[in-house]
C-alpha atoms as a PDB file:
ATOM      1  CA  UNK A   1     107.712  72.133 103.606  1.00  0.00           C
ATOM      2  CA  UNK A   2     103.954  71.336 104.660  1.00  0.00           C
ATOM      3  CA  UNK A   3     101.865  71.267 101.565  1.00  0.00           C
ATOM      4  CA  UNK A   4      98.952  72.194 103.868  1.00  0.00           C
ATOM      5  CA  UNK A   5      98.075  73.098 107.300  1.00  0.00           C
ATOM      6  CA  UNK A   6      95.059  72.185 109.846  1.00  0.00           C
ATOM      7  CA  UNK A   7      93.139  75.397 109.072  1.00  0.00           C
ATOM      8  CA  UNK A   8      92.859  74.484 105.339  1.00  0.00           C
ATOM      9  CA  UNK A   9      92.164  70.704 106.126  1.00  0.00           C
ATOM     10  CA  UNK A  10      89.743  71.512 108.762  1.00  0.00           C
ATOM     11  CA  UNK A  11      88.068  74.523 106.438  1.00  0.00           C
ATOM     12  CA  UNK A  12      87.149  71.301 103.674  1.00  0.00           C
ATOM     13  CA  UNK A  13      86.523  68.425 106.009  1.00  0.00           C
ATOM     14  CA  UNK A  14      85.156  69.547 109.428  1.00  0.00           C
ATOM     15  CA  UNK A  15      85.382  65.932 110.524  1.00  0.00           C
ATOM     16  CA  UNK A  16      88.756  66.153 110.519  1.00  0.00           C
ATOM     17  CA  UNK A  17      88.942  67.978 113.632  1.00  0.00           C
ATOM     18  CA  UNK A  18      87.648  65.334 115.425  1.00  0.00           C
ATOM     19  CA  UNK A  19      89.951  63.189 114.602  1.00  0.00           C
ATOM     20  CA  UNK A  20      93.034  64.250 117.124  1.00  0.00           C
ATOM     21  CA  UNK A  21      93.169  65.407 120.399  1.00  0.00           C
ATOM     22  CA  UNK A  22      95.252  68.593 119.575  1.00  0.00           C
ATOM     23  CA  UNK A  23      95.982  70.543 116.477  1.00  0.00           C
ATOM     24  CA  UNK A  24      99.505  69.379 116.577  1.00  0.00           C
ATOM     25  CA  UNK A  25      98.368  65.976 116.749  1.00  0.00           C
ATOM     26  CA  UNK A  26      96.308  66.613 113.045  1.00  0.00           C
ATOM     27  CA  UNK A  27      99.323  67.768 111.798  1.00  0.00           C
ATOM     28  CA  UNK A  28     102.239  65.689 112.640  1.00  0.00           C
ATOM     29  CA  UNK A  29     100.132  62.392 112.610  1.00  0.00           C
ATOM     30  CA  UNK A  30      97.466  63.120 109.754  1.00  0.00           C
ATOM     31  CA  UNK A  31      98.668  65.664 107.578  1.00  0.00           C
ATOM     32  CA  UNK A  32     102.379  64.497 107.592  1.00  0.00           C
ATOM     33  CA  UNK A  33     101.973  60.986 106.777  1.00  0.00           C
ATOM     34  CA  UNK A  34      99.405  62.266 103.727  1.00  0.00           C
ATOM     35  CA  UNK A  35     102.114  64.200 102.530  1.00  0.00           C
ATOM     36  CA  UNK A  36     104.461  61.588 102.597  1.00  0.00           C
ATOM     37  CA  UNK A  37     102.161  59.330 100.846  1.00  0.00           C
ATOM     38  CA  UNK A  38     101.413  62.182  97.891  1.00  0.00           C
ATOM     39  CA  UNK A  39     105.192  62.371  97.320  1.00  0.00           C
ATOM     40  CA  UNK A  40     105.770  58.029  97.257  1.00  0.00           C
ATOM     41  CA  UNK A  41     103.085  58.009  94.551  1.00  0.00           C
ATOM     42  CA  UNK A  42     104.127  61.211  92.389  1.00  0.00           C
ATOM     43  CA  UNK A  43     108.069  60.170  92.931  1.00  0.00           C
ATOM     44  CA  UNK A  44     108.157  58.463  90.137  1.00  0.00           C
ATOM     45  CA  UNK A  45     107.386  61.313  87.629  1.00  0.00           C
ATOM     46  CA  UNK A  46     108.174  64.489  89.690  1.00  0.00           C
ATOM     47  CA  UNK A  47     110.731  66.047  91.925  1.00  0.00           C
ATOM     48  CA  UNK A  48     109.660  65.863  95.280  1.00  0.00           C
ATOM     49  CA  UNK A  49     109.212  67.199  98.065  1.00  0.00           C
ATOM     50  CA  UNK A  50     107.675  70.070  95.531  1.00  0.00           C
ATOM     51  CA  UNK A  51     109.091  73.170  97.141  1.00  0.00           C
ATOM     52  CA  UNK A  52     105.848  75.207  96.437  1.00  0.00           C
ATOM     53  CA  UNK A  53     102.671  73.640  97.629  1.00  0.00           C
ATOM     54  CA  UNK A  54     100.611  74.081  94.233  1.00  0.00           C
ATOM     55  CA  UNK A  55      96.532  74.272  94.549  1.00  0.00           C
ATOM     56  CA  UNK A  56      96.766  70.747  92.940  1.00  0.00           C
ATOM     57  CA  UNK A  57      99.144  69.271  95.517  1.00  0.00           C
ATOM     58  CA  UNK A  58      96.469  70.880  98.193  1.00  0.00           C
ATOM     59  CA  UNK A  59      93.678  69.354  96.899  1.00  0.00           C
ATOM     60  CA  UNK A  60      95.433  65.582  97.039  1.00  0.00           C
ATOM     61  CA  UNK A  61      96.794  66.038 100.229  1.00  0.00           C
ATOM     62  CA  UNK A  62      93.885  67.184 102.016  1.00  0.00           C
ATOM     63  CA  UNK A  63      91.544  64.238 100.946  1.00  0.00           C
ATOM     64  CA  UNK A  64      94.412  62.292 101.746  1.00  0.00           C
ATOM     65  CA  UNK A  65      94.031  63.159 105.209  1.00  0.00           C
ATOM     66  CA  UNK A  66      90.267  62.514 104.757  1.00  0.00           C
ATOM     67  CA  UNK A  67      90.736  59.285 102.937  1.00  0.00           C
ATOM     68  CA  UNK A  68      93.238  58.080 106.425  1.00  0.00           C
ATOM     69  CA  UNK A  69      90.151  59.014 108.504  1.00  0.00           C
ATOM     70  CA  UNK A  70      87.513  57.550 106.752  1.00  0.00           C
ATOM     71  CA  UNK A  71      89.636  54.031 106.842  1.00  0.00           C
ATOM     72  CA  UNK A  72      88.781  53.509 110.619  1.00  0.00           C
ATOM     73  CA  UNK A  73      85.315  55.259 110.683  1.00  0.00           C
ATOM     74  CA  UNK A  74      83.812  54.073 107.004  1.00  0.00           C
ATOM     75  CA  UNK A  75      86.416  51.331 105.473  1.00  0.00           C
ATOM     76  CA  UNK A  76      83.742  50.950 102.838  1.00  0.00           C
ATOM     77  CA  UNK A  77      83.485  54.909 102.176  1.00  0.00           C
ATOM     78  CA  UNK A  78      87.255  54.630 102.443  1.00  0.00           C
ATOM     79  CA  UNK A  79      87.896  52.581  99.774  1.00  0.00           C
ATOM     80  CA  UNK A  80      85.440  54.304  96.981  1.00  0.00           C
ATOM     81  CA  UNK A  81      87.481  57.511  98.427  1.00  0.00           C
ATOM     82  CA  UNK A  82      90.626  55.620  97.979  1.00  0.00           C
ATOM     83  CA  UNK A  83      89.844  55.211  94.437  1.00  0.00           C
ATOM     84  CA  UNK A  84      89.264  58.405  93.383  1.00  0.00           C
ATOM     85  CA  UNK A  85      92.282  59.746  94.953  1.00  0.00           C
ATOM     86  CA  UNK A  86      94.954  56.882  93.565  1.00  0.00           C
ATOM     87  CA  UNK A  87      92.671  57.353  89.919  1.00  0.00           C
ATOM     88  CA  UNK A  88      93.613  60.998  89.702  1.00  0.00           C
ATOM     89  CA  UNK A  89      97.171  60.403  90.708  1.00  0.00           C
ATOM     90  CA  UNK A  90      97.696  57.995  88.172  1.00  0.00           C
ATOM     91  CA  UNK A  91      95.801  60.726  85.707  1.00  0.00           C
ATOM     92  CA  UNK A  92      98.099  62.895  86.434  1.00  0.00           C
ATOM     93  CA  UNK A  93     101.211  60.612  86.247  1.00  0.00           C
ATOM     94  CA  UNK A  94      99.888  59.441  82.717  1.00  0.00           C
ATOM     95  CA  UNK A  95      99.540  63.272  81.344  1.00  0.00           C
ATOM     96  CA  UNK A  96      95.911  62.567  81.455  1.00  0.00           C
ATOM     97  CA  UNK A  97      95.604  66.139  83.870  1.00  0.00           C
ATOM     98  CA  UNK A  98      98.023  68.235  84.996  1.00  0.00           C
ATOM     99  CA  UNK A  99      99.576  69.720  88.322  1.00  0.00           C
ATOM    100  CA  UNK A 100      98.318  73.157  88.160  1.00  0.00           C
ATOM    101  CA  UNK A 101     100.468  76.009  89.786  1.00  0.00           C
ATOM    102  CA  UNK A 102      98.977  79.222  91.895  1.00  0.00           C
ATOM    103  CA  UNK A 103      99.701  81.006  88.738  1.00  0.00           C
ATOM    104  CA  UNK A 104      97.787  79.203  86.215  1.00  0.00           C
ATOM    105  CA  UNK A 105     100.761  77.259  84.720  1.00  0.00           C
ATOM    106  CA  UNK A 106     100.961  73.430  84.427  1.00  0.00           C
ATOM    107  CA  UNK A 107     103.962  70.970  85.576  1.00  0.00           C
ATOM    108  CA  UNK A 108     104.368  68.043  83.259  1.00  0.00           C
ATOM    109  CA  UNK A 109     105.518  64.653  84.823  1.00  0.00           C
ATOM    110  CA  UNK A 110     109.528  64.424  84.424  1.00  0.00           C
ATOM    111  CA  UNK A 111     109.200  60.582  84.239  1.00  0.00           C
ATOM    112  CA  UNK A 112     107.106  61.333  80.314  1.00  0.00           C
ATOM    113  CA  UNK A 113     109.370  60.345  77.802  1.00  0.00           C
ATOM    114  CA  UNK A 114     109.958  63.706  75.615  1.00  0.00           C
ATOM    115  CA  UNK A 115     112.536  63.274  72.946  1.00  0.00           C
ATOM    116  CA  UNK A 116     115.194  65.909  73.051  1.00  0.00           C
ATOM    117  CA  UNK A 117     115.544  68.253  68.998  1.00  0.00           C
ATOM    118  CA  UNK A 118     118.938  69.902  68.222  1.00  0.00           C
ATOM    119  CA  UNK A 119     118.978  71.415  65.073  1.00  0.00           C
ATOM    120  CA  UNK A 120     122.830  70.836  65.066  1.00  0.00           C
ATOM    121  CA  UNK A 121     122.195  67.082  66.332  1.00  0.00           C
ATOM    122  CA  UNK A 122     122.656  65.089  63.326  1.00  0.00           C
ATOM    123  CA  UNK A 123     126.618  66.729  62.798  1.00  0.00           C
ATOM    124  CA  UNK A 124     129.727  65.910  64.565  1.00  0.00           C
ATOM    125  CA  UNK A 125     130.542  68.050  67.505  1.00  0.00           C
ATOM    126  CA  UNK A 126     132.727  71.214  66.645  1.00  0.00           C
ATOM    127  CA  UNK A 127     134.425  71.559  70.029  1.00  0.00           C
ATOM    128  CA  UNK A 128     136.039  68.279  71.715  1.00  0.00           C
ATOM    129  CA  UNK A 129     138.796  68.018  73.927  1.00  0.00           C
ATOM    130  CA  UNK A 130     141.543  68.291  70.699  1.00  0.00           C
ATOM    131  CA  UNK A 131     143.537  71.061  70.989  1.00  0.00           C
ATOM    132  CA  UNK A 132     141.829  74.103  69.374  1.00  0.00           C
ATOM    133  CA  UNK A 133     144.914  74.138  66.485  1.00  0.00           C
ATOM    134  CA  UNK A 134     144.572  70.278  65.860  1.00  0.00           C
ATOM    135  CA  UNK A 135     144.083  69.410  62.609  1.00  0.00           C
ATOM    136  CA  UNK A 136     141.537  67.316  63.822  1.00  0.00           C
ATOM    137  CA  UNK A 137     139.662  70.430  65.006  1.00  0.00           C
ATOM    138  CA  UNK A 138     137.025  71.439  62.484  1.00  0.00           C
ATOM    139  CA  UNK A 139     133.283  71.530  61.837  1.00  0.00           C
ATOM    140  CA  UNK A 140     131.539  68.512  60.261  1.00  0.00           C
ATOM    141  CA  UNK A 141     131.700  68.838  56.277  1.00  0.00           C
ATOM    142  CA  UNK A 142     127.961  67.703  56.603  1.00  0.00           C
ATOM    143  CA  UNK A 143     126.859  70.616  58.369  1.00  0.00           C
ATOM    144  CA  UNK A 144     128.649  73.005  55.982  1.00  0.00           C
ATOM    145  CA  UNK A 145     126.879  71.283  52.911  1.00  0.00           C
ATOM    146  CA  UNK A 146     123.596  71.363  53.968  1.00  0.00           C
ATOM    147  CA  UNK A 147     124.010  75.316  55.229  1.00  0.00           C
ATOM    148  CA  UNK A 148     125.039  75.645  51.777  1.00  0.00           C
ATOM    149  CA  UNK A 149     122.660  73.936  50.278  1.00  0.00           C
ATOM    150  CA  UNK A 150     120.148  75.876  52.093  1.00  0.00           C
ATOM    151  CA  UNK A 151     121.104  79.222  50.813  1.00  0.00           C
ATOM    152  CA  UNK A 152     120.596  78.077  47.717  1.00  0.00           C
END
């Protein structure tokens, strides 16, 4: 799925339509390629392709396409571009700002470590692969202590 298409590129950057001889041309040489790019640097904290082109995932892609113009036109513009681009990836890859969704929401990078909670985690499981009537089959004394105990 295209995260954007030549009318939204061409509605930010004008100069973008000069780039290619043909619409097509924008999109299957430019756009693509940005795309591609976008999802090699995010890959590493999010699922991707995304399967919803979120405003955020716009906005990158589209001075992407920018940023791959100005290289043969401005290398030195390019490369201040560049930076701005790559800093706000990493931003977002860091937690330091967010993808932000058509309705408001955030993603959060999948590669963040986040520590799973279980209130149940610290006990032995109560269902294995025992046979249900195994003597072996029961819940952890633990757990049944500190329920107890919190009755109390």
């Amino acid at each position: 799925m295209a995260y954007v298409n030549y009318g939204e590129v061409i509605a930010r950057y004008p100069l973008i339509e000069t780039w290619g001889k043909s619409e097509t041309e924008v999109n299957s040489d430019l756009i693509y390629y940005a795309e591609v790019e976008l999802n090699g640097r995010l890959g590493s904290h999010f699922s991707v392709p995304f399967s919803v082109a979120h405003p955020t995932i716009k906005d990158l892609t589209i001075d992407l396409c920018l940023y791959r113009i100005l290289v043969t036109k401005d290398p030195d513009k390019a490369e201040k571009f560049k930076e701005r681009i790559i800093g706000r990836i990493e931003d977002i890859k860091n937690g330091d700002e967010y993808i932000y969704t058509g309705s408001g929401t955030t993603i959060d990078a999948s590669g963040s470590e986040q520590e799973v909670w279980s209130n149940t985690m610290g006990y032995v499981p109560t269902h294995s692969m025992l046979d249900p009537e195994s003597t072996y089959t029961e819940i952890d004394p633990d757990a049944i202590s500190d329920l107890e105990d919190e009755r109390i």
